[in-house]
C-alpha atoms as a PDB file:
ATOM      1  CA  UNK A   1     150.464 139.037 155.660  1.00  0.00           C
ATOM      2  CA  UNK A   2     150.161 142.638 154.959  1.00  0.00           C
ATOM      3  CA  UNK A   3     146.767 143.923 155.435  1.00  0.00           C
ATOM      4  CA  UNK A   4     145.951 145.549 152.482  1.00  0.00           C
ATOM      5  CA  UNK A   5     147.476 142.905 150.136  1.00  0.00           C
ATOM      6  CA  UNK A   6     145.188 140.883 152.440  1.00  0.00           C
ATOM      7  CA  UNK A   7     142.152 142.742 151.565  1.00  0.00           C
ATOM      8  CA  UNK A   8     143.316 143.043 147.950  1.00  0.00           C
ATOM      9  CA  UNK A   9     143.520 138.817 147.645  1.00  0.00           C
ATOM     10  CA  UNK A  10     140.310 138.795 149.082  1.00  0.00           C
ATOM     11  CA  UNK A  11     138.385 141.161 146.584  1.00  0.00           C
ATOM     12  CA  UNK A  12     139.752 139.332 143.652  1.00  0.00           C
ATOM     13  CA  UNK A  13     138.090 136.172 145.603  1.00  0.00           C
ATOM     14  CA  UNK A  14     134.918 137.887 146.374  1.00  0.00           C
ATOM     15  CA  UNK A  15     131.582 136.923 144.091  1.00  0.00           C
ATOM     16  CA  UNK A  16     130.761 140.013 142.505  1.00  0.00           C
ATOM     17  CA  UNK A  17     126.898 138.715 142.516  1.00  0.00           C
ATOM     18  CA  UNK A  18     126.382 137.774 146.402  1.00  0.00           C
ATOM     19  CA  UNK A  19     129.608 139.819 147.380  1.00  0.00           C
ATOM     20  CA  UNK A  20     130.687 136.585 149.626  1.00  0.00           C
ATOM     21  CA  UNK A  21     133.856 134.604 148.964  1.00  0.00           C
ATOM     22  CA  UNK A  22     133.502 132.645 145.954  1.00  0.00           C
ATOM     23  CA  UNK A  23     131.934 129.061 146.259  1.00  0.00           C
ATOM     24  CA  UNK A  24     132.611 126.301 143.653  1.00  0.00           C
ATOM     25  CA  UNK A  25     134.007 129.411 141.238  1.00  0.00           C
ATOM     26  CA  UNK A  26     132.562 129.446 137.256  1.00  0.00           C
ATOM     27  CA  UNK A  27     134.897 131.831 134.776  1.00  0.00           C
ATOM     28  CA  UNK A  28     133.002 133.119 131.640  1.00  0.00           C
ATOM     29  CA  UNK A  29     135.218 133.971 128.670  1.00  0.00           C
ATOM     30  CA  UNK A  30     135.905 137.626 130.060  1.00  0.00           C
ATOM     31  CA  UNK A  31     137.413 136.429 132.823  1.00  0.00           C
ATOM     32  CA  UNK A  32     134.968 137.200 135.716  1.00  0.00           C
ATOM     33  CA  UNK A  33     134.470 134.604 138.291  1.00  0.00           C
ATOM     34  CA  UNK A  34     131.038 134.203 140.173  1.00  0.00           C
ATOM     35  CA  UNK A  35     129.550 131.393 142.718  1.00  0.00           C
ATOM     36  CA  UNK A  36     128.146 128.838 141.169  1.00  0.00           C
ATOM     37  CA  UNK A  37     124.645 129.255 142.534  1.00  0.00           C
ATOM     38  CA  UNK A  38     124.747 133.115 141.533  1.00  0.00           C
ATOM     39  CA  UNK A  39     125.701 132.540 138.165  1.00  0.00           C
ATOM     40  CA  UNK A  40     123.085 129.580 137.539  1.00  0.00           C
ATOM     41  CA  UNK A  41     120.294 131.911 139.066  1.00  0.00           C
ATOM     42  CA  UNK A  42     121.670 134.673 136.486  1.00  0.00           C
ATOM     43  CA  UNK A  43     121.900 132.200 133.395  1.00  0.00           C
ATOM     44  CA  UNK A  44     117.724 131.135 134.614  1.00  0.00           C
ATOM     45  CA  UNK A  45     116.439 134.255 134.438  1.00  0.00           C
ATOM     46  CA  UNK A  46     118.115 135.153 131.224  1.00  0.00           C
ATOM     47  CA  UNK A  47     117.005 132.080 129.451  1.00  0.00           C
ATOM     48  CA  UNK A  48     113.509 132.989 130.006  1.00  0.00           C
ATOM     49  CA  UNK A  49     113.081 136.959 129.887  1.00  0.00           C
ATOM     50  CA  UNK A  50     116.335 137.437 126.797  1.00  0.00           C
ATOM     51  CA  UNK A  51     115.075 133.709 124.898  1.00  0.00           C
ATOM     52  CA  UNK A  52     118.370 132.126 125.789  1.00  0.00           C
ATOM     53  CA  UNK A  53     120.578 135.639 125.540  1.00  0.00           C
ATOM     54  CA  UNK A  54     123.185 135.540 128.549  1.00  0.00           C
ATOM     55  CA  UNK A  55     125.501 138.275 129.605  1.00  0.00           C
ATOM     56  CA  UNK A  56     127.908 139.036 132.390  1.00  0.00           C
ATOM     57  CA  UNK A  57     126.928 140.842 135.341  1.00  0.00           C
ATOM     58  CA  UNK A  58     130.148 143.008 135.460  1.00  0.00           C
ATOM     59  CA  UNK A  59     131.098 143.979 131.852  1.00  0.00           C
ATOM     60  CA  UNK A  60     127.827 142.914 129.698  1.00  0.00           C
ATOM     61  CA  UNK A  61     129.779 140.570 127.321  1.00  0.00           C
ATOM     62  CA  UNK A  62     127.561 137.936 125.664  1.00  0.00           C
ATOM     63  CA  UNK A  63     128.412 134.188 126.903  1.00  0.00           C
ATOM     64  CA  UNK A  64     127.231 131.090 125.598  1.00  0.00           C
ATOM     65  CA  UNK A  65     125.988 129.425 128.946  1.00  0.00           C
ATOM     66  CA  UNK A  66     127.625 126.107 128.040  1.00  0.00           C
ATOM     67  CA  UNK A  67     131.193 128.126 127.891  1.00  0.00           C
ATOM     68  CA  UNK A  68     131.176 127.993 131.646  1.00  0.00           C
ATOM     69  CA  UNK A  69     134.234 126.340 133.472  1.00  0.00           C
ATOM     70  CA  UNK A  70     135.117 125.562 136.004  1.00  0.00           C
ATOM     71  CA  UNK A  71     137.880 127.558 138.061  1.00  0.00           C
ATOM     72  CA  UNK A  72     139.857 125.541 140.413  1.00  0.00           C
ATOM     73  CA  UNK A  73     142.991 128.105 141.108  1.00  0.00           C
ATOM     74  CA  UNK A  74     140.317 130.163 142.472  1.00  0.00           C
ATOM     75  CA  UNK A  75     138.904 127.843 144.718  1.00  0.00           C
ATOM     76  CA  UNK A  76     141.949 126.983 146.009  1.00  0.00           C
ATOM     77  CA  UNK A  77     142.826 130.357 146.592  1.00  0.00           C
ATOM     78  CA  UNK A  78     139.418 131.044 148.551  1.00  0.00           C
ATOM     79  CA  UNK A  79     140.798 128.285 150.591  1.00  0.00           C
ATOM     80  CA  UNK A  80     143.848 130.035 151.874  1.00  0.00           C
ATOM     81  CA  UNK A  81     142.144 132.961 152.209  1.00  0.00           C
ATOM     82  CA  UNK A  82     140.360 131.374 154.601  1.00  0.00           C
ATOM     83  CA  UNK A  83     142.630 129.728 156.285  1.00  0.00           C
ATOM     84  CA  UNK A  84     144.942 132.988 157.379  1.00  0.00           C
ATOM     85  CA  UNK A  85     141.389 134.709 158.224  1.00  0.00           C
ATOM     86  CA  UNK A  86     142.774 133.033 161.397  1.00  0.00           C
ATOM     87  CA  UNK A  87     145.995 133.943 162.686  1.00  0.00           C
ATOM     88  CA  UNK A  88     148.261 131.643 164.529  1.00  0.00           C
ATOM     89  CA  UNK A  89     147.454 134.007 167.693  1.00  0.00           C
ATOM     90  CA  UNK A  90     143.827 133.743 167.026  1.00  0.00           C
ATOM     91  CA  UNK A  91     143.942 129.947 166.717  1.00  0.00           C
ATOM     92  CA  UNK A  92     146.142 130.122 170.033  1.00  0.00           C
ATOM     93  CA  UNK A  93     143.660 132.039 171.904  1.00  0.00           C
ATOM     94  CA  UNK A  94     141.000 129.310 170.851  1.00  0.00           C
ATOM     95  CA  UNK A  95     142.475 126.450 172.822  1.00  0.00           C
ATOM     96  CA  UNK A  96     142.609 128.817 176.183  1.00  0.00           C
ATOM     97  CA  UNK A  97     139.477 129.128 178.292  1.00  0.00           C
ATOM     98  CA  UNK A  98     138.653 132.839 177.944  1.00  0.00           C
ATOM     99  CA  UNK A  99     137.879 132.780 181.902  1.00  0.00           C
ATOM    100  CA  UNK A 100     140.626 130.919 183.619  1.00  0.00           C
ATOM    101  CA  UNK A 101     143.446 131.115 180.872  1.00  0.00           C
ATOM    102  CA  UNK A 102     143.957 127.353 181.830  1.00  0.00           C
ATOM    103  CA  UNK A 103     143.878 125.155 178.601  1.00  0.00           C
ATOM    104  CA  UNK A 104     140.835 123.765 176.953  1.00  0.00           C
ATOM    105  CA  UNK A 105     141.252 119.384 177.737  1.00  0.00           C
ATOM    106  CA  UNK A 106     137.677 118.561 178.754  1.00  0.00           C
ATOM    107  CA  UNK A 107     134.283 117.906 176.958  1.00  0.00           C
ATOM    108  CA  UNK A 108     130.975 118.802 178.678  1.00  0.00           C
ATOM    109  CA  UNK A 109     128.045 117.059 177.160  1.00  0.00           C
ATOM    110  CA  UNK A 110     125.574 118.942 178.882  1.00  0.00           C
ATOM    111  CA  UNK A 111     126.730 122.564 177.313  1.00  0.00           C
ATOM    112  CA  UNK A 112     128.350 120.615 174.267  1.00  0.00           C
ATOM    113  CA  UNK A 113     130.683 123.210 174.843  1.00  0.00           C
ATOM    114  CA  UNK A 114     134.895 122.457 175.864  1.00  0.00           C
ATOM    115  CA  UNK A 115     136.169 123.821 178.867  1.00  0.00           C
ATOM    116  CA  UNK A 116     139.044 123.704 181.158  1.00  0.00           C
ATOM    117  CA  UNK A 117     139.520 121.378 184.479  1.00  0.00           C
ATOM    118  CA  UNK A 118     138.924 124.632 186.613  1.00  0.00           C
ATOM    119  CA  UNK A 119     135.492 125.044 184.862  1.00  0.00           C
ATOM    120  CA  UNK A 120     134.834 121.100 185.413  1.00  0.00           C
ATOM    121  CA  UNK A 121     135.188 121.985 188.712  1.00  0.00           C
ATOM    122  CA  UNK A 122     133.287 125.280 189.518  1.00  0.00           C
ATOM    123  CA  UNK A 123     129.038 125.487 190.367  1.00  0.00           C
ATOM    124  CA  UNK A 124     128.767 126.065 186.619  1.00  0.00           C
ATOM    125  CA  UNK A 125     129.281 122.545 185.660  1.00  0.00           C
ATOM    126  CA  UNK A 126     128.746 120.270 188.949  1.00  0.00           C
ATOM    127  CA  UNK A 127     127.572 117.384 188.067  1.00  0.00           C
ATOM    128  CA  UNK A 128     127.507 117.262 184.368  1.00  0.00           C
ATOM    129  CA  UNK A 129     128.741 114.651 182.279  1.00  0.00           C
ATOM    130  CA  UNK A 130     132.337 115.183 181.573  1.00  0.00           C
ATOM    131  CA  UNK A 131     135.034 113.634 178.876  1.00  0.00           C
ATOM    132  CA  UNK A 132     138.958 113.993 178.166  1.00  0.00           C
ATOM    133  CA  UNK A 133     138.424 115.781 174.233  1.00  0.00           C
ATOM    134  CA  UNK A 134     140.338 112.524 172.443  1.00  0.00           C
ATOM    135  CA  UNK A 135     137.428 110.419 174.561  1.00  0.00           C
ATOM    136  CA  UNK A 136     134.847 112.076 172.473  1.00  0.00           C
ATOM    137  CA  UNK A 137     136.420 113.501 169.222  1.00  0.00           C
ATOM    138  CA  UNK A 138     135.554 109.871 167.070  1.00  0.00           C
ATOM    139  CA  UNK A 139     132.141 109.980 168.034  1.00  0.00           C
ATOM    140  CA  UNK A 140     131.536 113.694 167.275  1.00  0.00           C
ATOM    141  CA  UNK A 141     133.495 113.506 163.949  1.00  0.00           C
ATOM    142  CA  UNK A 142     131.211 110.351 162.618  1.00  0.00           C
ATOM    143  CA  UNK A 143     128.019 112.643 163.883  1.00  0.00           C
ATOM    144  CA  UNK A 144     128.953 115.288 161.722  1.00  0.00           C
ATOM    145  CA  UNK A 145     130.575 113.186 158.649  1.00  0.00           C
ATOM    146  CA  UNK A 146     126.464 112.013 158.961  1.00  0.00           C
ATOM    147  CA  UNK A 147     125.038 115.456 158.996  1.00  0.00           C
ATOM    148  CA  UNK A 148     127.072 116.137 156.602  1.00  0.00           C
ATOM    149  CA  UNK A 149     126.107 113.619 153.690  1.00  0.00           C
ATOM    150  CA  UNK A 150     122.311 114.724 155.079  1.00  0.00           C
ATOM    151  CA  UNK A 151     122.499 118.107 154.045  1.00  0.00           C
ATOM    152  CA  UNK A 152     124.619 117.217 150.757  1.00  0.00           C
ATOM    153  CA  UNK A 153     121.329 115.042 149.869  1.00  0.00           C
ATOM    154  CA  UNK A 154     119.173 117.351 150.342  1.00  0.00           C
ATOM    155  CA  UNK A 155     121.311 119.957 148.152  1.00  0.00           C
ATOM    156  CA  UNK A 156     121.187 117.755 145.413  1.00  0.00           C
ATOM    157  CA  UNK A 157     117.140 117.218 146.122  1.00  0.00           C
ATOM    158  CA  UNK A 158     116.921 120.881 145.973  1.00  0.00           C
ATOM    159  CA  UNK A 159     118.421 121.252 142.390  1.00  0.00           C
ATOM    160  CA  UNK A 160     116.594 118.214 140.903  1.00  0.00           C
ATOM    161  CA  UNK A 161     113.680 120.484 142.230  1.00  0.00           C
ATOM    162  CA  UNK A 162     114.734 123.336 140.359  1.00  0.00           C
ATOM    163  CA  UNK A 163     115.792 121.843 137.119  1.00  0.00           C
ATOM    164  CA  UNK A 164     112.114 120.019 137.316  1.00  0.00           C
ATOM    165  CA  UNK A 165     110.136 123.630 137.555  1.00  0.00           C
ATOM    166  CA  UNK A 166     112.359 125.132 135.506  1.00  0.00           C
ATOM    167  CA  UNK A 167     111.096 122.661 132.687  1.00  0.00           C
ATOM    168  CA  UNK A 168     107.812 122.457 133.537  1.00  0.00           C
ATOM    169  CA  UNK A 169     107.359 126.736 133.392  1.00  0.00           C
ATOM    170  CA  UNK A 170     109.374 126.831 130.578  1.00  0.00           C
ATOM    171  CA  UNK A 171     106.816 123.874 128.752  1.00  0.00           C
ATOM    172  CA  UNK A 172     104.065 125.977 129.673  1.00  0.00           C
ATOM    173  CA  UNK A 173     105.713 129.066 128.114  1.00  0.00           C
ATOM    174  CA  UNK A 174     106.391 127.479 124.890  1.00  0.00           C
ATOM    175  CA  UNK A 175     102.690 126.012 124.721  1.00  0.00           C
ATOM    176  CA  UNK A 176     101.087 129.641 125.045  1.00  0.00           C
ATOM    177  CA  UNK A 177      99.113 128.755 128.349  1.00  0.00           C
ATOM    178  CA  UNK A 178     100.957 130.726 131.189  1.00  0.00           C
ATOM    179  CA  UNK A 179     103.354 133.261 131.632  1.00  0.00           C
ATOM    180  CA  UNK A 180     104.613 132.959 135.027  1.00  0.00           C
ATOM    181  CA  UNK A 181     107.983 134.836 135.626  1.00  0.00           C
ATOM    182  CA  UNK A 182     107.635 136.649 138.742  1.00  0.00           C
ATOM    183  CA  UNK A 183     106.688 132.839 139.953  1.00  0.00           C
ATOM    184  CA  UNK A 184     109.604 130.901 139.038  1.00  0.00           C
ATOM    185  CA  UNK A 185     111.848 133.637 139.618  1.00  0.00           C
ATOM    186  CA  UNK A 186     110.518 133.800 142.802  1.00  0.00           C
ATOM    187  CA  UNK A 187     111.207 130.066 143.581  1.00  0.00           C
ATOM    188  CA  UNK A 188     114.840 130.520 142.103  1.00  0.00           C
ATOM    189  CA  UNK A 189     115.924 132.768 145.031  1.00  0.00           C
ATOM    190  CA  UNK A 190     114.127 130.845 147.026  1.00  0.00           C
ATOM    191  CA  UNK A 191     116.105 127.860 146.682  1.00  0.00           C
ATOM    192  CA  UNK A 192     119.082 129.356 145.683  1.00  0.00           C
ATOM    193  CA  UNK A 193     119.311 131.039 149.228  1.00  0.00           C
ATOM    194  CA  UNK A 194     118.862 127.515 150.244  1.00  0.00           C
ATOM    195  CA  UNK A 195     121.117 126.132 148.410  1.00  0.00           C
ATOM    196  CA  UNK A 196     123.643 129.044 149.938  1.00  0.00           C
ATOM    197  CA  UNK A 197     122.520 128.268 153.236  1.00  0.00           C
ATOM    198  CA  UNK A 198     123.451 124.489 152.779  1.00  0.00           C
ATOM    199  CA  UNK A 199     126.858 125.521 151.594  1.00  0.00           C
ATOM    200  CA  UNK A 200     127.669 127.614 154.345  1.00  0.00           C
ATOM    201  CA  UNK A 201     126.442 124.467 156.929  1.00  0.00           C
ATOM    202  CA  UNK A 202     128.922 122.494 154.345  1.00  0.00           C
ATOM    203  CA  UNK A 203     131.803 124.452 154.781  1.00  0.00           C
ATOM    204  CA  UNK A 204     131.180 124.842 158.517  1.00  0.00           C
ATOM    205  CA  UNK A 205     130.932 121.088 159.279  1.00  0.00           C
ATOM    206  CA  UNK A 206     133.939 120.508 156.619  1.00  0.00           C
ATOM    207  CA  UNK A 207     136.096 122.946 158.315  1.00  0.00           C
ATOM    208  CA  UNK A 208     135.406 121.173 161.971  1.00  0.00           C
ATOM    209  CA  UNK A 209     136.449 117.815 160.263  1.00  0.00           C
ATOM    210  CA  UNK A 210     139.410 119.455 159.465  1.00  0.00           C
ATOM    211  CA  UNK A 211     140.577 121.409 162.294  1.00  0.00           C
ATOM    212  CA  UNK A 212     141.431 120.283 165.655  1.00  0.00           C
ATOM    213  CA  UNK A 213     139.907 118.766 167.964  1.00  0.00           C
ATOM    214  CA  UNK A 214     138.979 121.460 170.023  1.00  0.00           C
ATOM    215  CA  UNK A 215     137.211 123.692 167.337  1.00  0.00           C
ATOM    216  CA  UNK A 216     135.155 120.760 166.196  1.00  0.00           C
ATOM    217  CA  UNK A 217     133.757 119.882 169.901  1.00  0.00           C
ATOM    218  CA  UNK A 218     133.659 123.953 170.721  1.00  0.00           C
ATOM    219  CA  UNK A 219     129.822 124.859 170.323  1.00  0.00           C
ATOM    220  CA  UNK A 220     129.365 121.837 168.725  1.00  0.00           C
ATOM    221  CA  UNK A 221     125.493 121.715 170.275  1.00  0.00           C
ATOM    222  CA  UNK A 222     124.627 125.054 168.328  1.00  0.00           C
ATOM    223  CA  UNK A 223     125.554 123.023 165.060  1.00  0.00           C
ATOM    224  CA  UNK A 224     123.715 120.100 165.467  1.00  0.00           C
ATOM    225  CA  UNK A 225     120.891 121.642 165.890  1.00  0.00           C
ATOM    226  CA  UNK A 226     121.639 124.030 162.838  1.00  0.00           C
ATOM    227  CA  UNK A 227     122.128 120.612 160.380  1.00  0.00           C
ATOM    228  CA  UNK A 228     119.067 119.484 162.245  1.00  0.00           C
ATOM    229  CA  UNK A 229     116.652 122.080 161.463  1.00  0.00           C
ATOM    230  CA  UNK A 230     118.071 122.648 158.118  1.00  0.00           C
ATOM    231  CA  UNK A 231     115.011 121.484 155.884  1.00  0.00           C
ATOM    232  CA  UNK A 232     114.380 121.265 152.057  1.00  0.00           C
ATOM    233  CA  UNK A 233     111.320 123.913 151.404  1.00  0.00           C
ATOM    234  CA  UNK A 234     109.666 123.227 148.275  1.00  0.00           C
ATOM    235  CA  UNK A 235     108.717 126.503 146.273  1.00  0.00           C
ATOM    236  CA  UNK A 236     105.594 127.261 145.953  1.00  0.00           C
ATOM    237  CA  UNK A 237     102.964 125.802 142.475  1.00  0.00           C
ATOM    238  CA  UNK A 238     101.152 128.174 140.391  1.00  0.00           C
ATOM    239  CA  UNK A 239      97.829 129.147 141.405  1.00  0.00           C
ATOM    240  CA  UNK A 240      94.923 128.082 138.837  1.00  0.00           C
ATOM    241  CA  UNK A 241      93.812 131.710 139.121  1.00  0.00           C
ATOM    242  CA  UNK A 242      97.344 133.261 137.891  1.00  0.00           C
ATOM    243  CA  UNK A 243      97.244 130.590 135.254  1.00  0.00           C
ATOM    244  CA  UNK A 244      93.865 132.166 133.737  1.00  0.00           C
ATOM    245  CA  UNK A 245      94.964 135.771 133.833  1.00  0.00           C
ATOM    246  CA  UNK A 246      97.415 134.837 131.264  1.00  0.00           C
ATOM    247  CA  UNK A 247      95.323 132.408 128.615  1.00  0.00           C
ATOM    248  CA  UNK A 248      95.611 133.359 124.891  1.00  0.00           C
ATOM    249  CA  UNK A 249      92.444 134.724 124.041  1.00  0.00           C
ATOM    250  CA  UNK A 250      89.927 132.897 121.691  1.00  0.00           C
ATOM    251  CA  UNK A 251      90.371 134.352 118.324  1.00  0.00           C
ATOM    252  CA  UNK A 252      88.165 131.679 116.438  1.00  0.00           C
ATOM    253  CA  UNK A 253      84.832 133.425 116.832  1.00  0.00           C
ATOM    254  CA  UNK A 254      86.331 136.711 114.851  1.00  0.00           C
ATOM    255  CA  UNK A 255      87.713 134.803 112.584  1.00  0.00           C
ATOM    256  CA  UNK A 256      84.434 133.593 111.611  1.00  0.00           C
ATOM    257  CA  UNK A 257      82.642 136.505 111.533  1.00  0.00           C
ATOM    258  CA  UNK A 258      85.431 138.252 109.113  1.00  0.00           C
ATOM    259  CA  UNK A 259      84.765 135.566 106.906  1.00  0.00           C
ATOM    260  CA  UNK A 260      81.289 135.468 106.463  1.00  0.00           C
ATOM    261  CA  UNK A 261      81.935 139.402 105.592  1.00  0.00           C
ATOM    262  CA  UNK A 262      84.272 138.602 103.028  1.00  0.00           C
ATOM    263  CA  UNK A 263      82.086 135.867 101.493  1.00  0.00           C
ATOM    264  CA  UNK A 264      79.655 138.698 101.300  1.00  0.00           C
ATOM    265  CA  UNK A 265      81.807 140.232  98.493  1.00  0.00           C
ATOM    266  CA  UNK A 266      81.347 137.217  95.788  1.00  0.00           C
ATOM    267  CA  UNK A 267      77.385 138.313  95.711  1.00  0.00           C
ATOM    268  CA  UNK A 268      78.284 141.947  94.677  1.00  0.00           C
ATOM    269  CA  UNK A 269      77.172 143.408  91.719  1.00  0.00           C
ATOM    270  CA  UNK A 270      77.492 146.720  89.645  1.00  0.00           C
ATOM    271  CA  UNK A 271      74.079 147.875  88.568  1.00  0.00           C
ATOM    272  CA  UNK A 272      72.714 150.625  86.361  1.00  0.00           C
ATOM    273  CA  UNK A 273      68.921 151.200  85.946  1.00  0.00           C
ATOM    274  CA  UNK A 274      66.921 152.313  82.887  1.00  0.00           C
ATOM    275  CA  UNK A 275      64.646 155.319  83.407  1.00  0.00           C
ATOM    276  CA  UNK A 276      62.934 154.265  80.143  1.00  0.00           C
ATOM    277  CA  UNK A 277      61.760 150.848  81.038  1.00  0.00           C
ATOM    278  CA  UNK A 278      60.732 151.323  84.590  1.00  0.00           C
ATOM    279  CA  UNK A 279      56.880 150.883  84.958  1.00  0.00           C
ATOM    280  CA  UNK A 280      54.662 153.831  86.244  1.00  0.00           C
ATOM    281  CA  UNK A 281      54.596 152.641  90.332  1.00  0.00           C
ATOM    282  CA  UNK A 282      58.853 152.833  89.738  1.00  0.00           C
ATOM    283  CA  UNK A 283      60.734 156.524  90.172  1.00  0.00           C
ATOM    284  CA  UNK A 284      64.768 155.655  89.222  1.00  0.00           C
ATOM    285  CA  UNK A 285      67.166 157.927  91.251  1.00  0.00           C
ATOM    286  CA  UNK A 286      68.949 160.906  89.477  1.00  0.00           C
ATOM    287  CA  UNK A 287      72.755 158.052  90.153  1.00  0.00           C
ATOM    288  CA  UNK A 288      70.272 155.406  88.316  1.00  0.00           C
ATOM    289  CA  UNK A 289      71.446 153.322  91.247  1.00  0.00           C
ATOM    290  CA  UNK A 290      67.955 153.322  93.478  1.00  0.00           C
ATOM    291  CA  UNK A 291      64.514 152.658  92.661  1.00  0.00           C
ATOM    292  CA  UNK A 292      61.553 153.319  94.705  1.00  0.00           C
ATOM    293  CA  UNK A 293      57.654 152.962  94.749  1.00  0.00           C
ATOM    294  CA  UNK A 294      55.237 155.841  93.798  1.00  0.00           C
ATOM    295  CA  UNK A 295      51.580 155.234  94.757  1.00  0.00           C
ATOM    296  CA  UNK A 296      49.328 155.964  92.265  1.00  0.00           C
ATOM    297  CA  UNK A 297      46.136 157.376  93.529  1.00  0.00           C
ATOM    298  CA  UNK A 298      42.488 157.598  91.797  1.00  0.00           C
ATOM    299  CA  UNK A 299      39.886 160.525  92.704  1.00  0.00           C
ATOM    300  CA  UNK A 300      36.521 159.883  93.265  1.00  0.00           C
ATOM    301  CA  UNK A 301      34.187 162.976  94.164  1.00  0.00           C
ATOM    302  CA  UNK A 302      36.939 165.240  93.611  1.00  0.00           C
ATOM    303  CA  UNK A 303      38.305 164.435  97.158  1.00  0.00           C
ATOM    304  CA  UNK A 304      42.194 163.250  97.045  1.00  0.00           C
ATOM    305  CA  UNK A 305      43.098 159.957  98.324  1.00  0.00           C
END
């Protein structure tokens, strides 16, 4: 294949999100195509800073989450497009010991590793445990098939995980008791890159099972202990002291006092005050709105009070 039709295929296969070849493909009604995961993680974080609003990545058109679909030309395509990654001479050069030239026949179970009969025989290898490939290749494909549903479990752990704190953040949200974005989107990349690291194990252990015998058994110690390691990490709860930054504060306390202000009003009343009738000890105000006392005093031996 040409070389820049092959480059071509591949950017119309490549996820515009984690710029890898696409994986499980989604198309949204204006025709881009993203990874599954990518687009999910997308659609999350949408849902809880737009209220639900979802747009594409590429062109900004508006998509009703639900209108996603699945894209299954795509996929297959990405599967070519792997498949003449390797070239005939590539896939040639893979069943030749790099060292000898002499052909790849023979299993070593110390190095996990296949080699040729003149590296069974040379200091490298004396005395390890040593097996014709077709000896070995039933055993090594069952290992795998078993890793393989292992991991697939623990992807589909991983998004009940997700779904579950999803809800949960989004209940708290709605009830006007936390406000925890940074948190949960946080834990959505988290697992997400999981969830891509799972899918790359996938594909590598899938793509042993179906090529030959020799690239299944080649490094094949390097990948068990990959699927072996490969654990589920839970993300991380909110902290009760986040929680309490964001509490509604208690507004019942002002409302109380407003309306024992306002009750206030009812009592109010418009008074004008009679010069005339106000007693000697009374002075009324020039507004005849305020009164106030005058102290009357007597004299006794002409000496003021």
């Amino acid at each position: 294949m040409d070389f820049s039709v092959k480059v071509d295929i591949e950017k119309e296969v490549t996820c515009p999100i984690c710029l890898e070849l696409l994986t499980e493909p989604l198309s949204l009604d204006c025709g881009h195509s993203f990874c599954q995961a990518c687009i999910t993680a997308k659609i999350k974080e949408s849902v809880i800073i737009s209220r639900g609003e979802s747009s594409c990545p590429v062109c900004q058109t508006r998509f009703q989450p639900g209108n996603l679909r699945p894209n299954r030309h795509l996929a297959n395509i990405v599967e070519r497009v792997k498949e003449v990654k390797m070239s005939p001479q590539e896939g040639q050069k893979r069943d030749v010991c790099e060292h000898h030239g002499k052909k790849l026949q023979i299993f070593c179970k110390e190095d996990g590793k296949v080699i040729c009969w003149v590296c069974e025989l040379s200091q490298e290898h004396q005395g390890h445990q040593t097996f014709r490939i077709n000896e070995v290749v039933k055993e090594c494909q069952n290992y795998i098939q078993i890793e393989r549903q292992k991991i697939l479990k623990g992807f589909n752990e991983m998004r009940v995980i997700l779904d579950n704190e999803e809800q949960r953040e989004l209940q708290k949200l709605e009830e006007g008791e936390v406000n925890v974005l940074d948190n949960l989107a946080a834990a959505t990349d988290q697992l997400v890159q999981q969830r891509q690291d799972a899918s790359t194990l996938i594909s590598d252990l899938q793509r042993r099972l179906r090529g030959s015998s020799v690239e299944m058994l080649q490094d094949v110690i390097d990948v068990m202990k990959r699927s072996e390691s490969w654990t589920l990490k839970k993300p991380k709860s909110v902290s009760k002291k986040l929680k309490s930054v964001f509490r509604v504060p208690d507004l019942s306390g002002m409302l109380q006092v407003l309306k024992e202000l306002t009750d206030v009003q009812y009592y109010w009343v418009d008074v004008m005050l009679n010069p005339g009738s106000a007693t000697s000890n009374v002075a009324v105000s020039v507004d005849q709105r305020q009164v106030k006392t005058v102290r009357t005093c007597t004299f006794k031996n002409s000496n003021p009070c």
